[in-house]
PDB file of N, CA and C in Angstrom:
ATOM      1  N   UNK A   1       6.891 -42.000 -57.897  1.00  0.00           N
ATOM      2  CA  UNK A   1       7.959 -42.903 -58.257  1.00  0.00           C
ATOM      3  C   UNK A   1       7.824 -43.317 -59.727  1.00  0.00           C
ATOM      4  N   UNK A   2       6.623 -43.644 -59.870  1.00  0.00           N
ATOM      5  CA  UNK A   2       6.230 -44.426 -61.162  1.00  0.00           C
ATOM      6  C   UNK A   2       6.703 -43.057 -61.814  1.00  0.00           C
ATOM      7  N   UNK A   3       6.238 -41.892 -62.078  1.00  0.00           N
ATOM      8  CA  UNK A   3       6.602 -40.976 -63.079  1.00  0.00           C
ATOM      9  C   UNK A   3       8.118 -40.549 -63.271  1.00  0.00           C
ATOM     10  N   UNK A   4       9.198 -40.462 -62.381  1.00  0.00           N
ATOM     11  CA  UNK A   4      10.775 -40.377 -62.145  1.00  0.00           C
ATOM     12  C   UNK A   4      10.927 -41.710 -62.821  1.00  0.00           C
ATOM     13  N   UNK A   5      10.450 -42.988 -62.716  1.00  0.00           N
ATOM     14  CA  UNK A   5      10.950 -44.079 -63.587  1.00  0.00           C
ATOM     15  C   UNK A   5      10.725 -43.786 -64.829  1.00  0.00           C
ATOM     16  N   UNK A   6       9.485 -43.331 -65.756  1.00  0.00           N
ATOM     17  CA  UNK A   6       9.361 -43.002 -66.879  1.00  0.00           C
ATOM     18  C   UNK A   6       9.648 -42.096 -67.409  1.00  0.00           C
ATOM     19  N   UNK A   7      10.333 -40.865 -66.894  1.00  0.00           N
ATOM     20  CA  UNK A   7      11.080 -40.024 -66.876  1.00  0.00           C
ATOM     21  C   UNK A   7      12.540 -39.997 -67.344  1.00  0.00           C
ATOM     22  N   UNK A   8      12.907 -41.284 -66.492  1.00  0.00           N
ATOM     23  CA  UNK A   8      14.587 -41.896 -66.150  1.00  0.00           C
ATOM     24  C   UNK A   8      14.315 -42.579 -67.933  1.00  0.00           C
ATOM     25  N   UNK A   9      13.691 -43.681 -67.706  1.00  0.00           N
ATOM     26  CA  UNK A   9      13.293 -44.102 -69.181  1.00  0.00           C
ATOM     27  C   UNK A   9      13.673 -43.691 -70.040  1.00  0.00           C
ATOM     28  N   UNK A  10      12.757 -42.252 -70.600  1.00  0.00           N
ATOM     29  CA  UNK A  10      12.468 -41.684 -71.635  1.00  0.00           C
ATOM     30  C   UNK A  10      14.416 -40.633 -71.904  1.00  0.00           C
ATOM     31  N   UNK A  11      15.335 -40.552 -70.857  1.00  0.00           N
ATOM     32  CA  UNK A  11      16.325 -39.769 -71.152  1.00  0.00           C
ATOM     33  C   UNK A  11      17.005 -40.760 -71.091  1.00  0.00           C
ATOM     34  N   UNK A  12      17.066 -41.551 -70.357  1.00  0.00           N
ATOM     35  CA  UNK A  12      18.433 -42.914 -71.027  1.00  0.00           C
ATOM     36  C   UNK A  12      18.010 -43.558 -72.071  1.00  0.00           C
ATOM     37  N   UNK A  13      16.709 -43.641 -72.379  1.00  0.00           N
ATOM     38  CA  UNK A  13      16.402 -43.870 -74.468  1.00  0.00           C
ATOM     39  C   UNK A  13      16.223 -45.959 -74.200  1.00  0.00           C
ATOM     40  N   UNK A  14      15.947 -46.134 -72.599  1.00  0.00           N
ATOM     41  CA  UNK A  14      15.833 -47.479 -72.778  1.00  0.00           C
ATOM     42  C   UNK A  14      14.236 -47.952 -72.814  1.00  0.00           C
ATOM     43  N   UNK A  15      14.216 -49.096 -73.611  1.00  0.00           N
ATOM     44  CA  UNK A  15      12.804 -49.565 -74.398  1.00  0.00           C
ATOM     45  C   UNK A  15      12.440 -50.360 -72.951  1.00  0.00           C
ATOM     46  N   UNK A  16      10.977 -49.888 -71.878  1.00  0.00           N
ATOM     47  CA  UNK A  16      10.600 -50.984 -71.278  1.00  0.00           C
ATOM     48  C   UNK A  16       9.737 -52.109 -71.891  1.00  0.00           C
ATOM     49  N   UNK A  17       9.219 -51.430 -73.138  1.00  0.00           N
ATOM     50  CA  UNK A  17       8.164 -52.673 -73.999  1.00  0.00           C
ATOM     51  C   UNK A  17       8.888 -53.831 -73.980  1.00  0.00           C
ATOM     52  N   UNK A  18      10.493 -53.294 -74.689  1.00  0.00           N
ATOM     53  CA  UNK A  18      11.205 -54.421 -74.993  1.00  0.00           C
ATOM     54  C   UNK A  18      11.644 -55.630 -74.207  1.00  0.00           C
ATOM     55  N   UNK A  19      11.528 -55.012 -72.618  1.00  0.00           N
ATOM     56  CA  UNK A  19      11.873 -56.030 -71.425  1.00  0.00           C
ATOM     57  C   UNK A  19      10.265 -57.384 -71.366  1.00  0.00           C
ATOM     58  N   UNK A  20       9.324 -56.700 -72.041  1.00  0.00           N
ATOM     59  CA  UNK A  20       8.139 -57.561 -72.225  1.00  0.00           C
ATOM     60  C   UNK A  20       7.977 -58.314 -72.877  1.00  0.00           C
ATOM     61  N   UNK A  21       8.609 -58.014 -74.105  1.00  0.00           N
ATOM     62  CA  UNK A  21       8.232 -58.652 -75.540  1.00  0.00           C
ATOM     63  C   UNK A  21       7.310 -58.071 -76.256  1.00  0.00           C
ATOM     64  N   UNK A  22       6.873 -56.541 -76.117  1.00  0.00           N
ATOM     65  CA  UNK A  22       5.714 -56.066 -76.716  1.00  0.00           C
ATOM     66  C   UNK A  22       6.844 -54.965 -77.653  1.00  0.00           C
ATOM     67  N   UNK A  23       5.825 -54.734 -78.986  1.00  0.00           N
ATOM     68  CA  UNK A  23       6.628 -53.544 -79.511  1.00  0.00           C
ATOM     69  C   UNK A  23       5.669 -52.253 -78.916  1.00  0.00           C
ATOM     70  N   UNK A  24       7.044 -51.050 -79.189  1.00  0.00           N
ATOM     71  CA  UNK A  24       6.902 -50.165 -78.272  1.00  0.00           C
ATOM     72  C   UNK A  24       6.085 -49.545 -79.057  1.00  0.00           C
ATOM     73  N   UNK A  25       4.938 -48.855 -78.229  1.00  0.00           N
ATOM     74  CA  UNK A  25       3.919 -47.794 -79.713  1.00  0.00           C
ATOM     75  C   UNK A  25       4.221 -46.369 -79.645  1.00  0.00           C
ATOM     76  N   UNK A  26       3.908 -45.961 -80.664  1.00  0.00           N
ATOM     77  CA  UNK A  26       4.175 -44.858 -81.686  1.00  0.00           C
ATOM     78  C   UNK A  26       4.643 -43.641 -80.452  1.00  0.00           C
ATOM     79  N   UNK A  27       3.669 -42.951 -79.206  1.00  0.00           N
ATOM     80  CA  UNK A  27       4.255 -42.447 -78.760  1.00  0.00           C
ATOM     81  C   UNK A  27       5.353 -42.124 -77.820  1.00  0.00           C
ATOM     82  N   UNK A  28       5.878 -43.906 -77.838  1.00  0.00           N
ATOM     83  CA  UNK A  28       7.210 -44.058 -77.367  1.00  0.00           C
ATOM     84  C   UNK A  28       8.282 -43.618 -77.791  1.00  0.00           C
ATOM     85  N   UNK A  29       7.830 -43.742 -79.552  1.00  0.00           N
ATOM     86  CA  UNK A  29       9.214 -43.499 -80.265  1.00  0.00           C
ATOM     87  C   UNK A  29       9.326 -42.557 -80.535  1.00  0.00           C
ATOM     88  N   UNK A  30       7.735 -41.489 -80.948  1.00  0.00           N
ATOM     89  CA  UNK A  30       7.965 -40.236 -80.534  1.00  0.00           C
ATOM     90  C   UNK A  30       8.695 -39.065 -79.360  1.00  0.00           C
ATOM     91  N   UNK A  31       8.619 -39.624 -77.850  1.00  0.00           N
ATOM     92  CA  UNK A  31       9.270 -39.921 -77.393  1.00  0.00           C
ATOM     93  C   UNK A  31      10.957 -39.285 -77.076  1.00  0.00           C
ATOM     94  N   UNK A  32      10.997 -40.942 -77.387  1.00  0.00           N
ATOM     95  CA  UNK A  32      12.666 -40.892 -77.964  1.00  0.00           C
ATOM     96  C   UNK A  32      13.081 -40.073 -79.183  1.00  0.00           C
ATOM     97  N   UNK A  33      12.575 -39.475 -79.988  1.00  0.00           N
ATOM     98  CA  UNK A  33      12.818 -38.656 -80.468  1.00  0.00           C
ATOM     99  C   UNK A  33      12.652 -37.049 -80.182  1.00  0.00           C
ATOM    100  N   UNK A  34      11.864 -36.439 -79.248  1.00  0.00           N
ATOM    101  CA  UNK A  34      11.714 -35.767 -78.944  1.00  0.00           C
ATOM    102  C   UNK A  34      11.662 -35.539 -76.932  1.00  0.00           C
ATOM    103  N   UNK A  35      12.528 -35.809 -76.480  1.00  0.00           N
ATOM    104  CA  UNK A  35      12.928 -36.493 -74.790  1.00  0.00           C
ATOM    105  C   UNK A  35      12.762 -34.991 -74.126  1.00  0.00           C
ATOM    106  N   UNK A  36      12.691 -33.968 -74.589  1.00  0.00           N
ATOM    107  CA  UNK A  36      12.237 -32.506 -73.286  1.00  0.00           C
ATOM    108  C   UNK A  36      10.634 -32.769 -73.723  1.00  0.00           C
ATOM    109  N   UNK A  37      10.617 -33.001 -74.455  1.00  0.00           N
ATOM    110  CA  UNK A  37       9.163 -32.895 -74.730  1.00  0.00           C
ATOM    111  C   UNK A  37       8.108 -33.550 -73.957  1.00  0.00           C
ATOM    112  N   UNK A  38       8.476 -34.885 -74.230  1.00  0.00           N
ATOM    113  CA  UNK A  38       8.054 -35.914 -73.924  1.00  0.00           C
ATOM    114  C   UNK A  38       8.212 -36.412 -72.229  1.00  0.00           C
ATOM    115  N   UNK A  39       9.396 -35.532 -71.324  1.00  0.00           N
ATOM    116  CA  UNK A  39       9.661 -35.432 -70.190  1.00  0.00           C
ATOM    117  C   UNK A  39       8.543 -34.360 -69.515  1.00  0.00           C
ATOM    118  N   UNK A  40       8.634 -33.410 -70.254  1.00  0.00           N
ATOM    119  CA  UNK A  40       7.585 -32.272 -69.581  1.00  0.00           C
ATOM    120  C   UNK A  40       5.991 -33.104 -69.719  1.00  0.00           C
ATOM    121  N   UNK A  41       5.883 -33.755 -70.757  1.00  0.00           N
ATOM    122  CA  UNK A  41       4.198 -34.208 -70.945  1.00  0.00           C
ATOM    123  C   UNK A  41       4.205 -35.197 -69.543  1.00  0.00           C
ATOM    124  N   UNK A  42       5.324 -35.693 -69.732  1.00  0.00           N
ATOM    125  CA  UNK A  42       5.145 -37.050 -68.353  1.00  0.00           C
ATOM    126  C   UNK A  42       4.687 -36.345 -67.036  1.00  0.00           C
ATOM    127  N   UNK A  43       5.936 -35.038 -66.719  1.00  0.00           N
ATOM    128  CA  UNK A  43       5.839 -34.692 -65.791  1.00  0.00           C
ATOM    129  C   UNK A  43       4.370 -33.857 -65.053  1.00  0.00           C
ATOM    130  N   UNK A  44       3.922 -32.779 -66.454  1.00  0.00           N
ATOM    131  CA  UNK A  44       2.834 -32.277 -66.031  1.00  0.00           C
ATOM    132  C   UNK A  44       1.665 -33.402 -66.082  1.00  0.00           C
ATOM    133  N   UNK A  45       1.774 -34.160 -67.204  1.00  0.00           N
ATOM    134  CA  UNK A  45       0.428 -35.378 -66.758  1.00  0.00           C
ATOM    135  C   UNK A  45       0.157 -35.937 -65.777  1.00  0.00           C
ATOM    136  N   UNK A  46       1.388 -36.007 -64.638  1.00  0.00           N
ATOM    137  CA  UNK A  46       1.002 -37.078 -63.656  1.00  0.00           C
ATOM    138  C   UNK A  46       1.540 -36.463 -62.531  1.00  0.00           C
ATOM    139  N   UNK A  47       1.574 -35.134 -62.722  1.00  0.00           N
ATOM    140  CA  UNK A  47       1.323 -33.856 -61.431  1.00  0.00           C
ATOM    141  C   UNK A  47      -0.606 -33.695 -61.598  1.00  0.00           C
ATOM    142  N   UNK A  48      -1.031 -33.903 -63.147  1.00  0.00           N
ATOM    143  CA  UNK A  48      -2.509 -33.288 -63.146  1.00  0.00           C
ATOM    144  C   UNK A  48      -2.838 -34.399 -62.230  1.00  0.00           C
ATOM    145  N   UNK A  49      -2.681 -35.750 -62.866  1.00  0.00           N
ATOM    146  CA  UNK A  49      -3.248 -36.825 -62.295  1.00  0.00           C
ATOM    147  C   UNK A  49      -3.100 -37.283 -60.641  1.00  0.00           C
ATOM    148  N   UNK A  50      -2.353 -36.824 -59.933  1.00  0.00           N
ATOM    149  CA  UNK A  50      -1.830 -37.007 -58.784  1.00  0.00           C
ATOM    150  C   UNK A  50      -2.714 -35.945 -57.814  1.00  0.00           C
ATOM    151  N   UNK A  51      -2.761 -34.776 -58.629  1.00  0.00           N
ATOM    152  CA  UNK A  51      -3.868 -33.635 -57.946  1.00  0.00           C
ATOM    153  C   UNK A  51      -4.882 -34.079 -57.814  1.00  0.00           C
ATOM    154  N   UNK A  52      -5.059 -34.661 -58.575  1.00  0.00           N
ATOM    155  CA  UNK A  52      -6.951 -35.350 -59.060  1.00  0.00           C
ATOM    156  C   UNK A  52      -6.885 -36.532 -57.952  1.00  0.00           C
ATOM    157  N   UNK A  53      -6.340 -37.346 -57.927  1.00  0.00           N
ATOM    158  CA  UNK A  53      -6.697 -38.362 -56.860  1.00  0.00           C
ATOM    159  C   UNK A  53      -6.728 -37.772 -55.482  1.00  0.00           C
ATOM    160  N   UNK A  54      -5.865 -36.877 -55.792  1.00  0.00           N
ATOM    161  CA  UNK A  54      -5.381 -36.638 -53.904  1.00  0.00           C
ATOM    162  C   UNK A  54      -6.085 -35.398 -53.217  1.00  0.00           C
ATOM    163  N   UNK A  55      -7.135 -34.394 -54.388  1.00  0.00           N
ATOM    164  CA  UNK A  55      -7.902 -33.917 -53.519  1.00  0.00           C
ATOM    165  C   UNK A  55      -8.960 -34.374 -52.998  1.00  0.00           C
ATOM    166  N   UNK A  56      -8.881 -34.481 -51.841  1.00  0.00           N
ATOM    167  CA  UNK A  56     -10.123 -34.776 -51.281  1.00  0.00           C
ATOM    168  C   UNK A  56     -11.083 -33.628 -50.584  1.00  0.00           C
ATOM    169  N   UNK A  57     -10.465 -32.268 -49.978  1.00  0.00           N
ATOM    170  CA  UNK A  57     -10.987 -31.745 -49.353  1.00  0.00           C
ATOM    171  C   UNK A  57     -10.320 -31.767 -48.189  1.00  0.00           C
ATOM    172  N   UNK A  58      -9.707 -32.435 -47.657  1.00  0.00           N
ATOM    173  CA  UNK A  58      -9.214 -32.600 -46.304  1.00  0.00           C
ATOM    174  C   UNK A  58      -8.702 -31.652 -45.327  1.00  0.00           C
ATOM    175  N   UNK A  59      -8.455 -31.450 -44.716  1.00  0.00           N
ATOM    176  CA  UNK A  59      -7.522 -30.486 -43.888  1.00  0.00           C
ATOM    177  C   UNK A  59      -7.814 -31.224 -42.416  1.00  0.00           C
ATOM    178  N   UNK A  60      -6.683 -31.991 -42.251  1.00  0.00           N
ATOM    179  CA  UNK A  60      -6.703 -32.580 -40.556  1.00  0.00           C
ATOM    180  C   UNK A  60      -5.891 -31.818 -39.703  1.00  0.00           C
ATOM    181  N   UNK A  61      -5.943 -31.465 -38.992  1.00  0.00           N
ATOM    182  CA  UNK A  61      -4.441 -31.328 -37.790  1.00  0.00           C
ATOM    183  C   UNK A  61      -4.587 -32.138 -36.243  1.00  0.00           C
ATOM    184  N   UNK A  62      -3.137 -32.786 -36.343  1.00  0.00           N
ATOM    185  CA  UNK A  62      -3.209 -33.585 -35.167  1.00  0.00           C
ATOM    186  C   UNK A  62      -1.886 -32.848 -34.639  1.00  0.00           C
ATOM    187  N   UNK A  63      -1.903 -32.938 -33.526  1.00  0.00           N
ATOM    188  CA  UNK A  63      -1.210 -32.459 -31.899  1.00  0.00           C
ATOM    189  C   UNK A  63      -0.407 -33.987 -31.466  1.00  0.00           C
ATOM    190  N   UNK A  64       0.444 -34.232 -31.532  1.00  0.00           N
ATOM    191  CA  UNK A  64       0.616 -35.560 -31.002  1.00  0.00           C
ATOM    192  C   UNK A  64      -0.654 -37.048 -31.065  1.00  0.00           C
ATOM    193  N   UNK A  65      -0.553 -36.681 -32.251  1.00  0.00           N
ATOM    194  CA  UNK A  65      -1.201 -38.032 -32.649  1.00  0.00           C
ATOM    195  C   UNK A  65      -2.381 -37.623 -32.319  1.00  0.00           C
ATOM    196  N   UNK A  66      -2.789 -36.752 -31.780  1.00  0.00           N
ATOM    197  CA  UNK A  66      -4.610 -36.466 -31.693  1.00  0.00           C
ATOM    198  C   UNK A  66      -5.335 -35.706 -32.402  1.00  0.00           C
ATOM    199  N   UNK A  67      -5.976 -36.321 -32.969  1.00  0.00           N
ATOM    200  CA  UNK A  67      -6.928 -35.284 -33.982  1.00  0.00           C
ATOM    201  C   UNK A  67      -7.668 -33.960 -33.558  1.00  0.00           C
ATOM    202  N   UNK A  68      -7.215 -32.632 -34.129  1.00  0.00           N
ATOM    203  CA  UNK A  68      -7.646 -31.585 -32.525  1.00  0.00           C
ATOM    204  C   UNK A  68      -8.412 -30.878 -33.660  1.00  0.00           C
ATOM    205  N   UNK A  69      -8.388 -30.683 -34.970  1.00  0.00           N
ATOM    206  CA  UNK A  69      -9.681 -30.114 -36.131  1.00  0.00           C
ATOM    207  C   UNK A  69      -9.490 -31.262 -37.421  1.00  0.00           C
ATOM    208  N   UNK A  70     -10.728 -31.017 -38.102  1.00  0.00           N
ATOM    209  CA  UNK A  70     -10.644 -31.656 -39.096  1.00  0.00           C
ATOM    210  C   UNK A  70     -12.452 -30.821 -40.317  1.00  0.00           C
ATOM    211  N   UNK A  71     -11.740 -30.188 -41.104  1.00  0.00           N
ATOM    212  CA  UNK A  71     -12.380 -29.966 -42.331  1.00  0.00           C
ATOM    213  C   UNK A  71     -13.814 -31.052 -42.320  1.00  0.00           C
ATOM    214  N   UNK A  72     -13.389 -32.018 -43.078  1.00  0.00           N
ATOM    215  CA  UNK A  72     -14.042 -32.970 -43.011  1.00  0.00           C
ATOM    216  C   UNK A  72     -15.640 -32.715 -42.510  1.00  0.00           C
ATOM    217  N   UNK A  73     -15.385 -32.752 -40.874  1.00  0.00           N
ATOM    218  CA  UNK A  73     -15.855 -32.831 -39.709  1.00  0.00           C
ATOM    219  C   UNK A  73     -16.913 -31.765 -39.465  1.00  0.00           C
ATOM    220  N   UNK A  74     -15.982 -30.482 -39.683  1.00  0.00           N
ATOM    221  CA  UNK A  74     -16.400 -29.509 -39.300  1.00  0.00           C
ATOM    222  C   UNK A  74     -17.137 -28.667 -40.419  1.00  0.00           C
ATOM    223  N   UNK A  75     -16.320 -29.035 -41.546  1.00  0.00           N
ATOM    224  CA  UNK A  75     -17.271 -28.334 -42.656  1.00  0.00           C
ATOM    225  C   UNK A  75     -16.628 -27.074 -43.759  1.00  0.00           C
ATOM    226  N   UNK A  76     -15.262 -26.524 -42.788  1.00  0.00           N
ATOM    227  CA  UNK A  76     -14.559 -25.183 -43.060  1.00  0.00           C
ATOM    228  C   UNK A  76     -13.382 -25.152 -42.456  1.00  0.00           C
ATOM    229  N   UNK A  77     -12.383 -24.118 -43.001  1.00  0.00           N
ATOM    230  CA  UNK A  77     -11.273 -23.972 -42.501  1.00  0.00           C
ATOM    231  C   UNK A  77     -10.775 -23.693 -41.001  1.00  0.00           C
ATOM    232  N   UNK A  78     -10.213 -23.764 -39.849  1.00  0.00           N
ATOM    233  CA  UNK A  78     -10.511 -22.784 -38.961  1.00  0.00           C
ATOM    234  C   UNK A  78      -9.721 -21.353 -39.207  1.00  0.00           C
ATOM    235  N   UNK A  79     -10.370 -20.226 -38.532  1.00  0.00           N
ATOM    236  CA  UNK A  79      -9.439 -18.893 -39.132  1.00  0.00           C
ATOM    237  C   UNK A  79      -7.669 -19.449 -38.276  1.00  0.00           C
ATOM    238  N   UNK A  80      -7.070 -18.416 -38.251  1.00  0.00           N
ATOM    239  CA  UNK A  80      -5.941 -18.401 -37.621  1.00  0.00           C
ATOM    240  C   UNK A  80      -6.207 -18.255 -36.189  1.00  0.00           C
ATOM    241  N   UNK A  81      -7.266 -17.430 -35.984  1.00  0.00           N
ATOM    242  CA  UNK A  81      -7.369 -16.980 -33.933  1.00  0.00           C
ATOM    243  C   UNK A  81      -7.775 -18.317 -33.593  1.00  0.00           C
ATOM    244  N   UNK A  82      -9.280 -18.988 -34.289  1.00  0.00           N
ATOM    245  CA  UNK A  82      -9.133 -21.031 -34.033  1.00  0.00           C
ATOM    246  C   UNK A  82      -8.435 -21.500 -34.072  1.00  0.00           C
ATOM    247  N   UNK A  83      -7.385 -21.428 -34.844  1.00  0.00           N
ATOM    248  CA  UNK A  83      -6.300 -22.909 -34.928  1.00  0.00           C
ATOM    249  C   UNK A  83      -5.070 -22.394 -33.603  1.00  0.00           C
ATOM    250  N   UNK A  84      -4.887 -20.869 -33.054  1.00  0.00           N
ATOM    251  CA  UNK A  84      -4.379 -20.474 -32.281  1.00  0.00           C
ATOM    252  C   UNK A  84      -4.590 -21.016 -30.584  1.00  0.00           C
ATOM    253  N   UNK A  85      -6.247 -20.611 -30.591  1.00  0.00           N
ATOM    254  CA  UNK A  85      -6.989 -21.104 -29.615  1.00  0.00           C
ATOM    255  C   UNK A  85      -6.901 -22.481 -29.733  1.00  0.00           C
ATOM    256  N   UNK A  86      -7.147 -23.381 -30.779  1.00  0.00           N
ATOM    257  CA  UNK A  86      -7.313 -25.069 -30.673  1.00  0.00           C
ATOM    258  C   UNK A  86      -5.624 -25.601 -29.961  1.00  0.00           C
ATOM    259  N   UNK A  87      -4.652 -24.909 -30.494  1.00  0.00           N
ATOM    260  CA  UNK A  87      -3.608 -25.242 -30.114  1.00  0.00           C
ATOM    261  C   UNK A  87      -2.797 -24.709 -28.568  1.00  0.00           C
ATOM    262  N   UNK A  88      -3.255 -24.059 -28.380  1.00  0.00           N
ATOM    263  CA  UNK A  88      -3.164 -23.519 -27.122  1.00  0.00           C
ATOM    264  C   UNK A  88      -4.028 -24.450 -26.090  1.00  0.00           C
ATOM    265  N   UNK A  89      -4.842 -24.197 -26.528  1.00  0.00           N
ATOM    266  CA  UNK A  89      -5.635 -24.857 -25.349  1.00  0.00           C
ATOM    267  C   UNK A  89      -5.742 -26.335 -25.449  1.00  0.00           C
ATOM    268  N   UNK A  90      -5.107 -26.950 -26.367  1.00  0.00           N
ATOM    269  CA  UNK A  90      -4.552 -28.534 -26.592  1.00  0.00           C
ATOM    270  C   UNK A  90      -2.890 -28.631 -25.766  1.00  0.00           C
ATOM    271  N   UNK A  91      -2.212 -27.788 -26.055  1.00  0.00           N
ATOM    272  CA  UNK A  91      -0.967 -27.882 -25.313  1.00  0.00           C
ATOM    273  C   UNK A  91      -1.405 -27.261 -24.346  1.00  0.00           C
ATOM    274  N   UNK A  92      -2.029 -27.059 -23.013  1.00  0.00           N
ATOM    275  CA  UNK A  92      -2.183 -26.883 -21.834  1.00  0.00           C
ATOM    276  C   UNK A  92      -2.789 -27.765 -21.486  1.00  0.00           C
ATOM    277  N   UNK A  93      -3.688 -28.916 -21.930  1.00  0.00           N
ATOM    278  CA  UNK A  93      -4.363 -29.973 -21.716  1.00  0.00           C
ATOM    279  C   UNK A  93      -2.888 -30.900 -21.598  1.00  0.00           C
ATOM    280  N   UNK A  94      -2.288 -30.700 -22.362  1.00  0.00           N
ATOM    281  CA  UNK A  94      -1.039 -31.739 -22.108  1.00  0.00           C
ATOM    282  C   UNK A  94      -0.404 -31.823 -21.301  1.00  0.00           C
ATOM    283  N   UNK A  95      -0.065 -30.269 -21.199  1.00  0.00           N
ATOM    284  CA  UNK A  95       1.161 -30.103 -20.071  1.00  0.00           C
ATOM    285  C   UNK A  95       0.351 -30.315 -18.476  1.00  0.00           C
ATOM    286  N   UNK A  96      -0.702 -30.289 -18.192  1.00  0.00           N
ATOM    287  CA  UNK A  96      -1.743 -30.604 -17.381  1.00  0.00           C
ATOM    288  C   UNK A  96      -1.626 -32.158 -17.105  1.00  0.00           C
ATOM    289  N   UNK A  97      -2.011 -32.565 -18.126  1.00  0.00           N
ATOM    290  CA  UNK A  97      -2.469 -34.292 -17.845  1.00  0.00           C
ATOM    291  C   UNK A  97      -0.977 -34.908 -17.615  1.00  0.00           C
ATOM    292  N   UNK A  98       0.641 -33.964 -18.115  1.00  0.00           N
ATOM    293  CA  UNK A  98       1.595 -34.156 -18.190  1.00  0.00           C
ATOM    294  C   UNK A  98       1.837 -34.782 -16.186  1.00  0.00           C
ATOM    295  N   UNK A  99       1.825 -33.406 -15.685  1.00  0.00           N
ATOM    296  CA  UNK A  99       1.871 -32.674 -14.650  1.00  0.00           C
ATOM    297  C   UNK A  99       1.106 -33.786 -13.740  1.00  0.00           C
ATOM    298  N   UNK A 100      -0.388 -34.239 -14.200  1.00  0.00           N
ATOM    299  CA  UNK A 100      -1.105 -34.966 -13.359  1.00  0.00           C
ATOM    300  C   UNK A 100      -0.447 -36.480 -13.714  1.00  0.00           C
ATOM    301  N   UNK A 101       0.661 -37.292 -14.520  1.00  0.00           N
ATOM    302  CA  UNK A 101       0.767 -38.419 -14.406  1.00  0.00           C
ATOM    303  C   UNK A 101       2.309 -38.616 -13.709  1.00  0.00           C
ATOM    304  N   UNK A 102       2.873 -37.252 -13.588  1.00  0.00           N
ATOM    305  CA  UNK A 102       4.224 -37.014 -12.432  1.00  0.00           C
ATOM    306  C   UNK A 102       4.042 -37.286 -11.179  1.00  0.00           C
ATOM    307  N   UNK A 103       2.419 -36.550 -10.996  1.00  0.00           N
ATOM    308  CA  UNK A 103       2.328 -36.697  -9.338  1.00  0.00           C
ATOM    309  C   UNK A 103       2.407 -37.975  -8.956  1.00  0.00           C
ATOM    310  N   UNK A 104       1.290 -38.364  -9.688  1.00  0.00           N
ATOM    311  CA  UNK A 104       1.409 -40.250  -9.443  1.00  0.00           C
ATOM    312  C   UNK A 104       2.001 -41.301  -9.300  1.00  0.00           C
ATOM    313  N   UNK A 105       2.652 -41.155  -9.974  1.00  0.00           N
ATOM    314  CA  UNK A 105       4.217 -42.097 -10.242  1.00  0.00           C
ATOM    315  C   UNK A 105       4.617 -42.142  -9.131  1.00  0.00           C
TER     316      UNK A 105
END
């Protein structure tokens, strides 16, 4: 969001310093004088920066809200025949426990 606002900014040519009371510095006005430029630096800077926070390593997969692998956890990816098998044999656990809370009722 924050980067589409400074983005929006930098092509409608409006000063946010000025909504502060601060003067705007040098590579603002650079900037505004140069707006593809200065749009692409925004954009790739805070695609780098956004990568950087947000890798963690992760890889979760949940099934209806249940956590059925997780990276993390396990250490590695699962191949495709694991995540085949994890999911298979998670949706038959369902349709099972499905099946066993019909009878009951």
């Amino acid at each position: 969001m924050f980067k589409l606002l400074v983005i929006g900014l930098i092509i409608i040519g409006r000063d946010p310093f000025a909504l502060v009371g601060v003067q705007a510095p040098g590579i603002w006005e650079w900037g505004q004088q140069n707006k593809i430029y200065a749009c692409m630096m925004v954009f790739f800077f805070s695609n780098m920066i956004e990568n950087q926070l947000m890798s963690t390593g992760a890889f979760e997969i949940t099934l209806n809200d249940v956590p059925v692998w997780s990276k993390l956890e396990s250490g590695h990816l699962p191949s495709m025949q694991q995540l085949v098998q994890i999911l298979d044999n998670e949706m038959k656990m369902n349709v099972h426990m499905n099946t066993r809370t019909h009878h009951h009722s």
